[in-house]
Protein backbone atom coordinates (compact mmCIF):
# COMPACT_ATOMS: atom_id res chain seq x y z
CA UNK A 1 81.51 135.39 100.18
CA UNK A 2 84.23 134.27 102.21
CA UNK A 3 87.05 132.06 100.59
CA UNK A 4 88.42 130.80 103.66
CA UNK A 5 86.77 127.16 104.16
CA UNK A 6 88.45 126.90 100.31
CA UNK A 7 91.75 127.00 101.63
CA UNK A 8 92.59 123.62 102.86
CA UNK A 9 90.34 121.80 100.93
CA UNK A 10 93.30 120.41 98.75
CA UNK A 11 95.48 119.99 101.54
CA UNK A 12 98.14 117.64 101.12
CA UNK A 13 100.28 115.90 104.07
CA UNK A 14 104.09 116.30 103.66
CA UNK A 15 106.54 113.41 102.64
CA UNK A 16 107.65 113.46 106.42
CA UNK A 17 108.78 110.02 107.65
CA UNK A 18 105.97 107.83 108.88
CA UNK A 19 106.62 104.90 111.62
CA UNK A 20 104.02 102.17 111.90
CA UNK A 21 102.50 100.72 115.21
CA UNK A 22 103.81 97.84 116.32
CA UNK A 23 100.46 96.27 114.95
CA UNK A 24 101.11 98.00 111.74
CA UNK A 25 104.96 96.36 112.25
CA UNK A 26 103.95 93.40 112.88
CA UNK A 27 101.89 92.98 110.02
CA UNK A 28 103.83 94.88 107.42
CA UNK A 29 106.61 92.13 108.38
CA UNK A 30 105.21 89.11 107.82
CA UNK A 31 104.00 90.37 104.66
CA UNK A 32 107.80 91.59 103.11
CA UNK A 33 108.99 88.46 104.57
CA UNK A 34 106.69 86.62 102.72
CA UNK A 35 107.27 88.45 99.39
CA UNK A 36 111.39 88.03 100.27
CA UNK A 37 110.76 84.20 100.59
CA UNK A 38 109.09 84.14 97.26
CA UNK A 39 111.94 86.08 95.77
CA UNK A 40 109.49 88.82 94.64
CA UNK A 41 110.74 91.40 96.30
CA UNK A 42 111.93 93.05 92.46
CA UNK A 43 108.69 92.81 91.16
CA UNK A 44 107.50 93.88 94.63
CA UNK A 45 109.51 97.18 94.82
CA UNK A 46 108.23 97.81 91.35
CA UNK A 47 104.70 97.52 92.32
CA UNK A 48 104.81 99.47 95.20
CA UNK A 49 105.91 102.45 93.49
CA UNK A 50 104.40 102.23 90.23
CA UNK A 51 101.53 102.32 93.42
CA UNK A 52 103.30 104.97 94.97
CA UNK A 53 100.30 107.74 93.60
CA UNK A 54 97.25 105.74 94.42
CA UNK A 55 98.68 104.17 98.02
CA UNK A 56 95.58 106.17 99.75
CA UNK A 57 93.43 105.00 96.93
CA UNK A 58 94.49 101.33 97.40
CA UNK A 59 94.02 101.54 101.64
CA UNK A 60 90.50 102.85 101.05
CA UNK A 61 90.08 99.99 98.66
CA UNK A 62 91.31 97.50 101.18
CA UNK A 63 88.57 98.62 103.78
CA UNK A 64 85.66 98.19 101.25
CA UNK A 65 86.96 94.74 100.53
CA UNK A 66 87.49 93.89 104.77
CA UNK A 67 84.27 91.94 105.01
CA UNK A 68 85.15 89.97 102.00
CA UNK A 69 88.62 89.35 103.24
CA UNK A 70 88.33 88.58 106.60
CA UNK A 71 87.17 85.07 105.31
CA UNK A 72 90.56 84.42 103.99
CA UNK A 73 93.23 86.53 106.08
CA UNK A 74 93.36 87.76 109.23
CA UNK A 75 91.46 91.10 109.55
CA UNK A 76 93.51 92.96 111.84
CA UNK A 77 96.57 93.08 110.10
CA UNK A 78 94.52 93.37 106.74
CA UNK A 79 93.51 96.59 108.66
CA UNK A 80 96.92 97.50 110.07
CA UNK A 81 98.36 97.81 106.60
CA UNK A 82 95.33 99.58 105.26
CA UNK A 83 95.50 102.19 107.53
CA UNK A 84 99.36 102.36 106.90
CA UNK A 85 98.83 102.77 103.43
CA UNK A 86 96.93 105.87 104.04
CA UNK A 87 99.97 107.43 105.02
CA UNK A 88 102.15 109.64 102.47
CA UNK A 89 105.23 108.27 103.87
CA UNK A 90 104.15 105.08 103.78
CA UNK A 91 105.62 103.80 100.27
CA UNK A 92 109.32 104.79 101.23
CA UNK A 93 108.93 103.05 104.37
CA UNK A 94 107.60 99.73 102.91
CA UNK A 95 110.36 99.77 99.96
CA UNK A 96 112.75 100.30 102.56
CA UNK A 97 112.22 97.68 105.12
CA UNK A 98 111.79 94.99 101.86
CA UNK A 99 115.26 95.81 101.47
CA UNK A 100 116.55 95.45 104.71
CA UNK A 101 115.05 92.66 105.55
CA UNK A 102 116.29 91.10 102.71
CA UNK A 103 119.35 92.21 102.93
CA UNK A 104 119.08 90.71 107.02
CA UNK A 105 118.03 87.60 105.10
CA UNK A 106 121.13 87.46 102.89
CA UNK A 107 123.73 88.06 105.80
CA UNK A 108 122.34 85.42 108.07
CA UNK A 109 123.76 81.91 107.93
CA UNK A 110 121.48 79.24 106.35
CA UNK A 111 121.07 76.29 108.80
C-alpha cells in the first residue's frame, strides 16, 4: 500500500506574515478601534492569544453562527474576519495593529 496520500494529511501552514484584504482591513479596524475605545485592548491582547491555538477553530465557529448573526451585525465583515482568522498569521497581525492603533490613538491631539 502506498503511504503517499498520508503525507500531507497533517500539513501545517507556516507562521509567514499574513496581510488582510482591504475588506478584511476594513473590518478588522473598526473592530480594534472599537475594543481601543472601550479601553479593552489589555484584556483584548490577552484573549487573542490565550486564542492564539484555536484561531481556525474560532473562524469555523463564526461561519456556523453567520445566519444567526447576520440579524445583529453586518455579515460581510462578520465574514471578512472569519476568513482572516483562518489564517496562521493572523493572531500576530491582529495583536499588532491593536497596538498601533492605539498607540495612533494616544499620539493624536484630543479635540
Amino acid at each position: 500500500m502506498k503511504k503517499g496520500w498520508l503525507k500531507d494529511a497533517f500539513h501545517v501552514d507556516t507562521e509567514s506574515t499574513i496581510e488582510p484584504t482591504e475588506q478584511q482591513k476594513n473590518a478588522l479596524d473598526a473592530l480594534c478601534q472599537g475594543i481601543i475605545r472601550r479601553g479593552l485592548t489589555t484584556p483584548a491582547i490577552i484573549g487573542v492569544e490565550m486564542g492564539r491555538p484555536l484561531n481556525f477553530v474560532g473562524s469555523q465557529t463564526m461561519h456556523f453562527f453567520t445566519p444567526l448573526i447576520s440579524a445583529f451585525v453586518p455579515t460581510d465583515q462578520w465574514t471578512a474576519v472569519a476568513e482572516f482568522l483562518e489564517h496562521r498569521g493572523s493572531v500576530d497581525w491582529i495583536r499588532n495593529r491593536i497596538e498601533e492603533l492605539e498607540s495612533e490613538m494616544d499620539e493624536s491631539p484630543n479635540t
